[in-house]
Structure formats: C-alpha cells, structure tokens
N, C-alpha and C. Protein backbone atom coordinates (compact mmCIF):
# COMPACT_ATOMS: atom_id res chain seq x y z
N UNK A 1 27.66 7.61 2.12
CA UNK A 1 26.32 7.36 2.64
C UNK A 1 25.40 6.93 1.49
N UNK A 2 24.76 5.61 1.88
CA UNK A 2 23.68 5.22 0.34
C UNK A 2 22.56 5.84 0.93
N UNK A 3 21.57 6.42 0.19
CA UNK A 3 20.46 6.54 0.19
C UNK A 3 19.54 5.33 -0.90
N UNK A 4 18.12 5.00 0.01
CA UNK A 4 17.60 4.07 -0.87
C UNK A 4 16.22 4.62 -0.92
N UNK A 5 15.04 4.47 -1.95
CA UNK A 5 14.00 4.91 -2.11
C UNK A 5 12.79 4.10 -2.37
N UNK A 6 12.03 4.20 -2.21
CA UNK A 6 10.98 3.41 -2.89
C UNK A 6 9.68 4.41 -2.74
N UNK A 7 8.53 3.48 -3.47
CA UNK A 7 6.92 4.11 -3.30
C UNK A 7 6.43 2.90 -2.90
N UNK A 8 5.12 3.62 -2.84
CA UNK A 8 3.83 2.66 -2.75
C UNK A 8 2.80 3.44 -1.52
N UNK A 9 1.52 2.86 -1.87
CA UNK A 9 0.03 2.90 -1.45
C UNK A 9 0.50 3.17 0.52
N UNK A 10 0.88 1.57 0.65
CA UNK A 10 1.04 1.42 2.03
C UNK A 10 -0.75 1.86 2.68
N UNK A 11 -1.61 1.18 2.09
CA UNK A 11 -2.54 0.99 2.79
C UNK A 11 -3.09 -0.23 3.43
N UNK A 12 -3.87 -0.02 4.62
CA UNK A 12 -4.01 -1.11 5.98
C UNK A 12 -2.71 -2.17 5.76
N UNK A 13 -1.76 -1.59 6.34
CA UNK A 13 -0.13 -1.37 6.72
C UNK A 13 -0.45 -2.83 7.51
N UNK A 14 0.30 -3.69 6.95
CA UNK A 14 0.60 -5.09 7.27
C UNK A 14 2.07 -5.52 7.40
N UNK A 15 2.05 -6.43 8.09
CA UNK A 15 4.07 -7.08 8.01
C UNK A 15 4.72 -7.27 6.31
N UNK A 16 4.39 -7.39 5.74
CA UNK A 16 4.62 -7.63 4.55
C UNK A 16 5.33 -5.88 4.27
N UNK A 17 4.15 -4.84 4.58
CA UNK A 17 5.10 -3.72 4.46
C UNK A 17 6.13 -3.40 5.03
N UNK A 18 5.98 -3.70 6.15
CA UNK A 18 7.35 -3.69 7.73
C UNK A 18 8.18 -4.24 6.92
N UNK A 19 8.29 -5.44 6.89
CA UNK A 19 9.65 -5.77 6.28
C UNK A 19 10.14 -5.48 5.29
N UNK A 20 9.53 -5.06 3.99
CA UNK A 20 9.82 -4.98 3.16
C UNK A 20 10.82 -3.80 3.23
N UNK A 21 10.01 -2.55 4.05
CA UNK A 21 10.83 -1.13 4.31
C UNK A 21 12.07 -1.54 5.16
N UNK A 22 11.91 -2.51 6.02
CA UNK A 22 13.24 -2.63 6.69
C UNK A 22 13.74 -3.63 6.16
N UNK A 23 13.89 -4.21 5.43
CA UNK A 23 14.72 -4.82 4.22
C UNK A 23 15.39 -3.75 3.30
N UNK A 24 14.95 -3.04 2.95
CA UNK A 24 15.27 -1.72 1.93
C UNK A 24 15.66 -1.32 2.71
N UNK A 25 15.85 -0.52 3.90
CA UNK A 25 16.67 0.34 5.29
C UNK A 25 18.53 0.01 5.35
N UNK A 26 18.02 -1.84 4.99
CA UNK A 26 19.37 -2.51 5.36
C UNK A 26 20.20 -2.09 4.22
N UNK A 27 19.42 -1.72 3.02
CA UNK A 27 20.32 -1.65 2.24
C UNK A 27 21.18 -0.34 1.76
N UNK A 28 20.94 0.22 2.72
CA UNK A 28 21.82 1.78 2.99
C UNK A 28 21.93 2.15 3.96
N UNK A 29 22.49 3.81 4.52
CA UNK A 29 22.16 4.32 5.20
C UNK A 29 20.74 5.32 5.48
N UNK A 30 19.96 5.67 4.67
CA UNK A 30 19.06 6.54 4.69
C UNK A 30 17.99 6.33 3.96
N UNK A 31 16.57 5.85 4.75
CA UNK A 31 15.32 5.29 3.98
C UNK A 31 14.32 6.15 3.05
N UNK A 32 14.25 6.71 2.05
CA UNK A 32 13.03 7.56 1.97
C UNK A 32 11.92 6.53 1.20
N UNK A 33 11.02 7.16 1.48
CA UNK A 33 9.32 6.45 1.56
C UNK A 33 8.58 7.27 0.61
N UNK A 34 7.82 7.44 -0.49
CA UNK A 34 7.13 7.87 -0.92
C UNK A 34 5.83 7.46 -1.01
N UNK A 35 4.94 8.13 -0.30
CA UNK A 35 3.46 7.26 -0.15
C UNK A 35 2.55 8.20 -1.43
N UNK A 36 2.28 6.99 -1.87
CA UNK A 36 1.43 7.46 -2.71
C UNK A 36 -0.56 8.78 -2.58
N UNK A 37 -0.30 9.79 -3.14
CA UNK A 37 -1.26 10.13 -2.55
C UNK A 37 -2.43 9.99 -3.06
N UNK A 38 -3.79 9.98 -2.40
CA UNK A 38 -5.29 9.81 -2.51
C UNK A 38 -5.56 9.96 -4.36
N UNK A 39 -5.38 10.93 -4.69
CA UNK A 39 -5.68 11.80 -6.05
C UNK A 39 -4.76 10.78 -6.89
N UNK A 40 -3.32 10.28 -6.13
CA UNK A 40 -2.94 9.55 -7.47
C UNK A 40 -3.22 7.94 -7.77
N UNK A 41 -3.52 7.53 -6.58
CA UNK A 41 -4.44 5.81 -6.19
C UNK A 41 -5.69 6.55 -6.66
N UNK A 42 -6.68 7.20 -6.96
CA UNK A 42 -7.45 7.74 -7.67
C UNK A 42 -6.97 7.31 -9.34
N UNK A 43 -5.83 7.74 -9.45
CA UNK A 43 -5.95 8.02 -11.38
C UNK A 43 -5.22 7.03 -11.71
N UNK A 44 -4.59 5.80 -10.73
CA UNK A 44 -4.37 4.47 -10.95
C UNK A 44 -5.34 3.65 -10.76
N UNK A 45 -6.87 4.04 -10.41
CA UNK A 45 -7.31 2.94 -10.26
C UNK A 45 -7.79 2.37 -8.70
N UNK A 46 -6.90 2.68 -7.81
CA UNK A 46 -6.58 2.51 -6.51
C UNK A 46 -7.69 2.95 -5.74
N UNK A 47 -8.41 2.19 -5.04
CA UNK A 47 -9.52 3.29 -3.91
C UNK A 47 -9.10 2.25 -2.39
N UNK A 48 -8.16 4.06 -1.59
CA UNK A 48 -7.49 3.62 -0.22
C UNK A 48 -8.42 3.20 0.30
N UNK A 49 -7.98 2.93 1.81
CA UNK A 49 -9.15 2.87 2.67
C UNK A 49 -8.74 4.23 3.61
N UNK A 50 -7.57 4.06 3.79
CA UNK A 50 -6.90 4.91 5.25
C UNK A 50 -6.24 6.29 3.84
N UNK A 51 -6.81 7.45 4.60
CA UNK A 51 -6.51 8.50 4.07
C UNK A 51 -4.78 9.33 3.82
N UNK A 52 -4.32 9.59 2.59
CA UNK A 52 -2.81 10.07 2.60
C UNK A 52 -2.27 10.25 4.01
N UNK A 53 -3.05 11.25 4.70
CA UNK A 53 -2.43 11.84 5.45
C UNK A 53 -1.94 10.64 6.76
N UNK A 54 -2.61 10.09 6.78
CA UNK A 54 -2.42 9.09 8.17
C UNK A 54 -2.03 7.80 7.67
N UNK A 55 -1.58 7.77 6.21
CA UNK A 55 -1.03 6.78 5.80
C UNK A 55 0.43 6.97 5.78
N UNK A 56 1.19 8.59 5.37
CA UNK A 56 2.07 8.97 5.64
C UNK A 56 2.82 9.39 6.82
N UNK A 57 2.06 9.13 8.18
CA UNK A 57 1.91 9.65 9.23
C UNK A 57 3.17 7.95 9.50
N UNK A 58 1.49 6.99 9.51
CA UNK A 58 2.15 5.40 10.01
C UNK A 58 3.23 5.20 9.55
N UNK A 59 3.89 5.40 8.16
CA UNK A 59 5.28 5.63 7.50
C UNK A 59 6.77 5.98 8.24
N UNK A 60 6.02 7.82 8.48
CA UNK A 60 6.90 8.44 8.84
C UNK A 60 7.12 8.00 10.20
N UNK A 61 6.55 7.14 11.06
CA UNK A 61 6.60 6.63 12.74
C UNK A 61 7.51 5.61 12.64
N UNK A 62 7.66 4.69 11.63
CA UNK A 62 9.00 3.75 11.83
C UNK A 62 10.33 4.05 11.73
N UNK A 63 10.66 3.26 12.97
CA UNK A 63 12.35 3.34 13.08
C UNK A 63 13.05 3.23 11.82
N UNK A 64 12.84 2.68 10.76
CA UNK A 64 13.79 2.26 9.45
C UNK A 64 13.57 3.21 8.40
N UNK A 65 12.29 4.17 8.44
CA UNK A 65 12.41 5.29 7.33
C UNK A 65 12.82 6.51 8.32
N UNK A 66 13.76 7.14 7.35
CA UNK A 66 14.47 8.64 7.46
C UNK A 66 13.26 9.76 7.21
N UNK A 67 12.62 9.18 5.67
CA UNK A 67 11.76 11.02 5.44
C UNK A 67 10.79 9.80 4.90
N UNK A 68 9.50 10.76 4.28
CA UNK A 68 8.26 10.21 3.68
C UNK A 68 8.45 11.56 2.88
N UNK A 69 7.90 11.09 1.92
CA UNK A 69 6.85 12.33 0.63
C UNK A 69 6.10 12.15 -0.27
N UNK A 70 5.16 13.00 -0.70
CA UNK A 70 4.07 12.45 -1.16
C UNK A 70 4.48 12.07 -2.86
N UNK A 71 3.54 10.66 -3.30
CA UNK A 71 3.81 10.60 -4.61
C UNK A 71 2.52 11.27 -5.78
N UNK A 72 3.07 11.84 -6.12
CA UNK A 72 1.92 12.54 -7.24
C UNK A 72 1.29 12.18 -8.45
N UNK A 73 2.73 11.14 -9.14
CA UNK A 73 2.30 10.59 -10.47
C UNK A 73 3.51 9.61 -10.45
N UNK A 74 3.30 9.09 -11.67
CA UNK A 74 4.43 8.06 -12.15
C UNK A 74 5.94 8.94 -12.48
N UNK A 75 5.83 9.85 -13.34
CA UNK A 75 6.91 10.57 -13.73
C UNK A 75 7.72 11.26 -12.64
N UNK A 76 7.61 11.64 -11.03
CA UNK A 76 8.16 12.16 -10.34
C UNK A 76 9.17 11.05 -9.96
N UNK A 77 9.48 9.79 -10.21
CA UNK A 77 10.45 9.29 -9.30
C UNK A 77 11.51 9.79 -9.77
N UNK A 78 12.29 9.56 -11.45
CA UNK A 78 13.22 10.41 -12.18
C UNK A 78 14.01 11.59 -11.83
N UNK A 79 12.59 12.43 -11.25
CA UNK A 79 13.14 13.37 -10.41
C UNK A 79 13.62 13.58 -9.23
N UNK A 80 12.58 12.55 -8.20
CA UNK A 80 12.75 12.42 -7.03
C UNK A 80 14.60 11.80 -6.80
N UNK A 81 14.63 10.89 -7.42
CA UNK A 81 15.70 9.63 -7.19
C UNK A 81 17.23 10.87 -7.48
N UNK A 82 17.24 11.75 -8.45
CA UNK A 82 17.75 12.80 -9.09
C UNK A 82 18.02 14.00 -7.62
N UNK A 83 16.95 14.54 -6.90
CA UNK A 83 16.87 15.42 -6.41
C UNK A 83 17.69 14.99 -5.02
N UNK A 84 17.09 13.74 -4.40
CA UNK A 84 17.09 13.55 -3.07
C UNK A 84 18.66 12.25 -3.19
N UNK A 85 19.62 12.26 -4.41
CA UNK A 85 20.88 11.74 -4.30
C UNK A 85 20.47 10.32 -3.99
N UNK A 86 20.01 9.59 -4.45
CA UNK A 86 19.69 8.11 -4.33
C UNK A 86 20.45 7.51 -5.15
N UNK A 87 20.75 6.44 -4.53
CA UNK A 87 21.79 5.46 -4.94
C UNK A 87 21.00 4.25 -5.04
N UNK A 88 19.64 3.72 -4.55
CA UNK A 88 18.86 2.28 -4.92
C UNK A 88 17.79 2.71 -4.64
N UNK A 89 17.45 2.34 -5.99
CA UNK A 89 15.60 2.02 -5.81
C UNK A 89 14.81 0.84 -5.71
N UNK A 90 14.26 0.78 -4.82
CA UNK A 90 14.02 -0.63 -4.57
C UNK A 90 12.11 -0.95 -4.71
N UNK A 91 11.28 -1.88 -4.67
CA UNK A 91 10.21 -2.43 -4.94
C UNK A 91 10.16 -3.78 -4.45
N UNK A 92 8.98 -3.90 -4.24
CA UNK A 92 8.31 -5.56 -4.10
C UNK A 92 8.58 -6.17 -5.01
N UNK A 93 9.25 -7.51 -5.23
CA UNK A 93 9.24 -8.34 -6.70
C UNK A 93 7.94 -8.41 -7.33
N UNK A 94 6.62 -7.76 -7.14
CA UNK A 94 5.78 -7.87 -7.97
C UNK A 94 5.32 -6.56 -8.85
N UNK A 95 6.75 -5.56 -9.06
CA UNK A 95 7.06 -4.65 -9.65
C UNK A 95 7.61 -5.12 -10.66
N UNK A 96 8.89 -6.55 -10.77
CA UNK A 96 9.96 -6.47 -11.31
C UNK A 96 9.93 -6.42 -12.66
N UNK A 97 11.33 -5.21 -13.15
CA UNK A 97 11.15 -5.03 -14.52
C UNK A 97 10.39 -3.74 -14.65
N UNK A 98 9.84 -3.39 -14.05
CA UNK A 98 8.65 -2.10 -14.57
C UNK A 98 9.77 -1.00 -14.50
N UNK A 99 10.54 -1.30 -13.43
CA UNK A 99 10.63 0.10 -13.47
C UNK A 99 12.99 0.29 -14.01
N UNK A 100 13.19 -0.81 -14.44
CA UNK A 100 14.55 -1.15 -15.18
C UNK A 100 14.58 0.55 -15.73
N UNK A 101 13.99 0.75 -16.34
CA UNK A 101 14.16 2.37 -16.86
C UNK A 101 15.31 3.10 -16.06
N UNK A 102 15.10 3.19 -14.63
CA UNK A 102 16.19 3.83 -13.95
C UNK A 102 17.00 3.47 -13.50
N UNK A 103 17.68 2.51 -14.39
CA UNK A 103 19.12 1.60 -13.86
C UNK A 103 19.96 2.76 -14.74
N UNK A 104 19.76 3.88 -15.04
CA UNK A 104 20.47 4.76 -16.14
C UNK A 104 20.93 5.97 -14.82
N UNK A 105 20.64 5.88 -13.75
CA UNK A 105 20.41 6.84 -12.33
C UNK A 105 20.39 6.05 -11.25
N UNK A 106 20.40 5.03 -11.14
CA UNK A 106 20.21 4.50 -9.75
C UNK A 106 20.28 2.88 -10.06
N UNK A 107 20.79 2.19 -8.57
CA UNK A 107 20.69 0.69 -9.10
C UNK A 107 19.22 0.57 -8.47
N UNK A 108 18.29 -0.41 -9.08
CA UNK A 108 17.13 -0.84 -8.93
C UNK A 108 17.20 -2.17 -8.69
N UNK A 109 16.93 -2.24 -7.48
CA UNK A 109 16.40 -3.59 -6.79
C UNK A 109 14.70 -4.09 -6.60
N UNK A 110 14.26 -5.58 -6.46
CA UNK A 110 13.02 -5.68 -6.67
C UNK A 110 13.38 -6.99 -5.49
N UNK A 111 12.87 -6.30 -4.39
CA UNK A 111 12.70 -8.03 -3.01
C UNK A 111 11.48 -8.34 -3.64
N UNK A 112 11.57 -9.53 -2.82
CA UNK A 112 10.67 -10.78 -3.08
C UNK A 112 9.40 -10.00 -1.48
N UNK A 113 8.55 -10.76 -2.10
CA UNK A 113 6.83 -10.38 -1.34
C UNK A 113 7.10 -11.09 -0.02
N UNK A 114 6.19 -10.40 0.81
CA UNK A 114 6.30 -11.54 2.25
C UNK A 114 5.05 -12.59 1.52
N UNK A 115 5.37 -13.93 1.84
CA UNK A 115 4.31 -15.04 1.43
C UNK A 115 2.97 -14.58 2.27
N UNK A 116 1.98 -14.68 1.82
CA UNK A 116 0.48 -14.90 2.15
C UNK A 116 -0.13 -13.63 2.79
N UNK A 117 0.29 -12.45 2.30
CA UNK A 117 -0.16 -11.33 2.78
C UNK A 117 0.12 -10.40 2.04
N UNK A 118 -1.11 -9.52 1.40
CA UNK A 118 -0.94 -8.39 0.75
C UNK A 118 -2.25 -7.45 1.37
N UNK A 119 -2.12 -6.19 1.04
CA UNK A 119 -3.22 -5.19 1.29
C UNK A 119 -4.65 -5.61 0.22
N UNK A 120 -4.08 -6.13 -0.51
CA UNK A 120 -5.47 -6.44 -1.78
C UNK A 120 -6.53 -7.72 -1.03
N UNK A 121 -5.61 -8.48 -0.67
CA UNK A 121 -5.87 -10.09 -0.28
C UNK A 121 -7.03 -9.79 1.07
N UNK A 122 -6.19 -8.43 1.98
CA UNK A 122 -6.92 -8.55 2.75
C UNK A 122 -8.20 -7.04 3.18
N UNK A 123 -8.30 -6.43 1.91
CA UNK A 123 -9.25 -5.94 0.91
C UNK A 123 -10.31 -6.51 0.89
N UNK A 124 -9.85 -8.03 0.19
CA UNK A 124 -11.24 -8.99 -0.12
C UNK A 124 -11.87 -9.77 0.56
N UNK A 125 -10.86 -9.76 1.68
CA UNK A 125 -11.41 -10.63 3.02
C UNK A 125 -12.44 -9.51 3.57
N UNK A 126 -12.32 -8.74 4.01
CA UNK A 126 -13.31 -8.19 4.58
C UNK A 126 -14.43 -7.80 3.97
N UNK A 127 -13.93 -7.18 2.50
CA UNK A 127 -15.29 -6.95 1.43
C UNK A 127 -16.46 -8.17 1.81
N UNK A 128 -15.55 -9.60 1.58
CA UNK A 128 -16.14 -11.08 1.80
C UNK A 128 -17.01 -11.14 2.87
N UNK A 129 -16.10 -10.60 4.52
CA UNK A 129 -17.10 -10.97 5.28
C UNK A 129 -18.02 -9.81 5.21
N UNK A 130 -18.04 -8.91 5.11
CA UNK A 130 -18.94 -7.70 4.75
C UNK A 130 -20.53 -8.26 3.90
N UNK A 131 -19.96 -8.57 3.34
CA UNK A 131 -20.63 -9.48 2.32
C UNK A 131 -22.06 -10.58 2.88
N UNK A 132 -20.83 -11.22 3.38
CA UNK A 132 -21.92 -12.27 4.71
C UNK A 132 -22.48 -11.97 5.20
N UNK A 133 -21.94 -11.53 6.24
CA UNK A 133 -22.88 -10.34 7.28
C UNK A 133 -24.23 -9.78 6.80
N UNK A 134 -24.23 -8.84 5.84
CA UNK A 134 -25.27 -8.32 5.08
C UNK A 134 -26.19 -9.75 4.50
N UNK A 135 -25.54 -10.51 4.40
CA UNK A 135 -26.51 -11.10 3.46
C UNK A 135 -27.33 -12.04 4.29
N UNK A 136 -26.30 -12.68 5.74
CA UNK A 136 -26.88 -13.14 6.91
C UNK A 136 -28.34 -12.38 7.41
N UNK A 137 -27.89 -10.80 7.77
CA UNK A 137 -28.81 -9.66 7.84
C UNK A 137 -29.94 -9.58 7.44
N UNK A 138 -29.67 -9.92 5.72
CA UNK A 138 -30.70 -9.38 4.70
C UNK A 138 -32.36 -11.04 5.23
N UNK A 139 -31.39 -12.09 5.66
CA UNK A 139 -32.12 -13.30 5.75
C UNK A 139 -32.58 -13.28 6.97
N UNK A 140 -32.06 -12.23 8.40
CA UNK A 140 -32.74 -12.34 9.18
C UNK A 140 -33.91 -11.34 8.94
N UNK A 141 -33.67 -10.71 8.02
CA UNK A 141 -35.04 -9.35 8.23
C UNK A 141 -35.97 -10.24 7.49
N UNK A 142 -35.50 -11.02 6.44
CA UNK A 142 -36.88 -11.46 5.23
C UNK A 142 -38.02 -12.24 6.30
N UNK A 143 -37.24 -13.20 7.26
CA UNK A 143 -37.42 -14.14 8.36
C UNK A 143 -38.42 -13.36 9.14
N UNK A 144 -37.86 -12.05 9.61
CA UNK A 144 -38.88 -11.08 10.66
C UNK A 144 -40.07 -10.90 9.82
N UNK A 145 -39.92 -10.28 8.56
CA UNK A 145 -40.87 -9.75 7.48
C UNK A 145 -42.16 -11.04 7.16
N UNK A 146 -41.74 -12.23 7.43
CA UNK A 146 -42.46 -13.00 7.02
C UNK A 146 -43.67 -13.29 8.51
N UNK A 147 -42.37 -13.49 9.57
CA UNK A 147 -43.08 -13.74 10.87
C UNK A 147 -44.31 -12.95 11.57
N UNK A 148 -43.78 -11.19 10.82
CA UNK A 148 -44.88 -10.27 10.92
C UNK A 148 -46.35 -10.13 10.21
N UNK A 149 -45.72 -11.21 8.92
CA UNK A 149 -46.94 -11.26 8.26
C UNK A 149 -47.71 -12.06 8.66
N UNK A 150 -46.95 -13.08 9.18
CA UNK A 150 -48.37 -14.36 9.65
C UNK A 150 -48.83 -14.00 10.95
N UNK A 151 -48.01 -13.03 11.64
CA UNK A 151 -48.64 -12.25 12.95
C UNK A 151 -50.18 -11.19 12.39
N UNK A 152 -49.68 -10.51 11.59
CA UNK A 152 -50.72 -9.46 11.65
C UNK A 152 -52.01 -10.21 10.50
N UNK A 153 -52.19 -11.02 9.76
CA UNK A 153 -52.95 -12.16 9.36
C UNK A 153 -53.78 -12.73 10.26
C-alpha cells in the first residue's frame, strides 16, 4: 500500500486544488492532506481568508483524501512523512526543489500547476474589484456632498 502526502494553505479552494489532490490520490493508495494552520500562514506571512477549521473540513469532504492534519511549522513534515509511513511526497511544481531534502525518506514529486488559476491570483481579483467599488462609492458620495452643497446654498 503507497501512502502519499502533501501540505498547503488550501484557501478559497479552487480546481487547481481538486486536481492537484486527485492527481496525488492517483499516485497511491492512501491520500493524507496537511492543511496548513491559521498561526502558521500567520508566521509565513500568509493572511487566510477561510478559517483552519473549515478549511480542513472542505479537505477532509473529498473523495481522494483519506485523513487531513493540521500543519504547524516547516519542520513537522520529517516527522510527519516518518510517522504516518509515506512513501511520496508530493507539491505543486511551484515548490520544486524546496523540499529535495526528503528524497533521504520518501520519493518527492512536484506536478505541474493547473494553468490560470491560483488562490493568490484570485486574492487580487477581488482585493481589485473591492477596490473599485469603494472608489466608485467614494465618487458617488463626493457627487452627493457637492449636490448638497449647492442645495443648501
């Protein structure tokens, strides 16, 4: 029986993640998922949108992962990969190389990205229209603010 592993964020959960996990599924018998938690997208840098818990939730609901668990830091995979008998560790090709270290314990694989979709990409899309909106907003109030003035004048 292979077991295969990976991490990651897995926040506002897009096809790009779907496949990627069921790409990694294919490549054993038994999926585990490590979602990264709040505190540690905190001390990477990372600010989720969708909270650990219901990020590990959407995880643990697909047909192609076996278990989920939480990731704490960088140094637990060593252990994890060690503890839970893994035979491949796998990543997005926009890992590749980072994590070669544990070809000494496990074979490490790195798939390729789904084209034109990431959680960051679509991060900035909405920041963007967020953006608009407000600023559309900000031009209808100046518009009212002005109209009131030549009213009460």
């Amino acid at each position: 029986m292979k077991t295969v592993i990976t991490y990651g964020s897995f926040d506002i959960f897009h096809i790009g993640h779907l496949l990627l996990l069921e790409r990694l599924r294919s490549l054993g018998d038994k999926l585990i998922v490590c979602v990264s938690s709040d505190e540690f997208n905190s001390f990477k840098g990372k600010r989720t949108v969708v909270p650990y818990e219901q990020r590990a939730r959407i995880i643990a609901a697909l047909k192609c992962v076996d278990n989920v668990l939480p990731e704490h830091g960088w140094e637990q995979k060593r252990t994890d990969i060690i503890r839970e008998g893994v035979d491949i560790f796998g990543m997005g090709s926009d890992w590749a190389g980072k994590f070669d270290y544990l070809r000494d314990i496990c074979e490490v694989v790195y798939l390729p990205r789904t084209e034109n979709v990431s959680s960051t990409e679509l991060k900035a899309l909405v920041k963007k229209e967020v953006k608009d909106e407000l600023h559309g907003l900000k031009h209808m109030i100046d518009n009212l603010h002005a109209e009131i003035g030549r009213i009460v004048r």
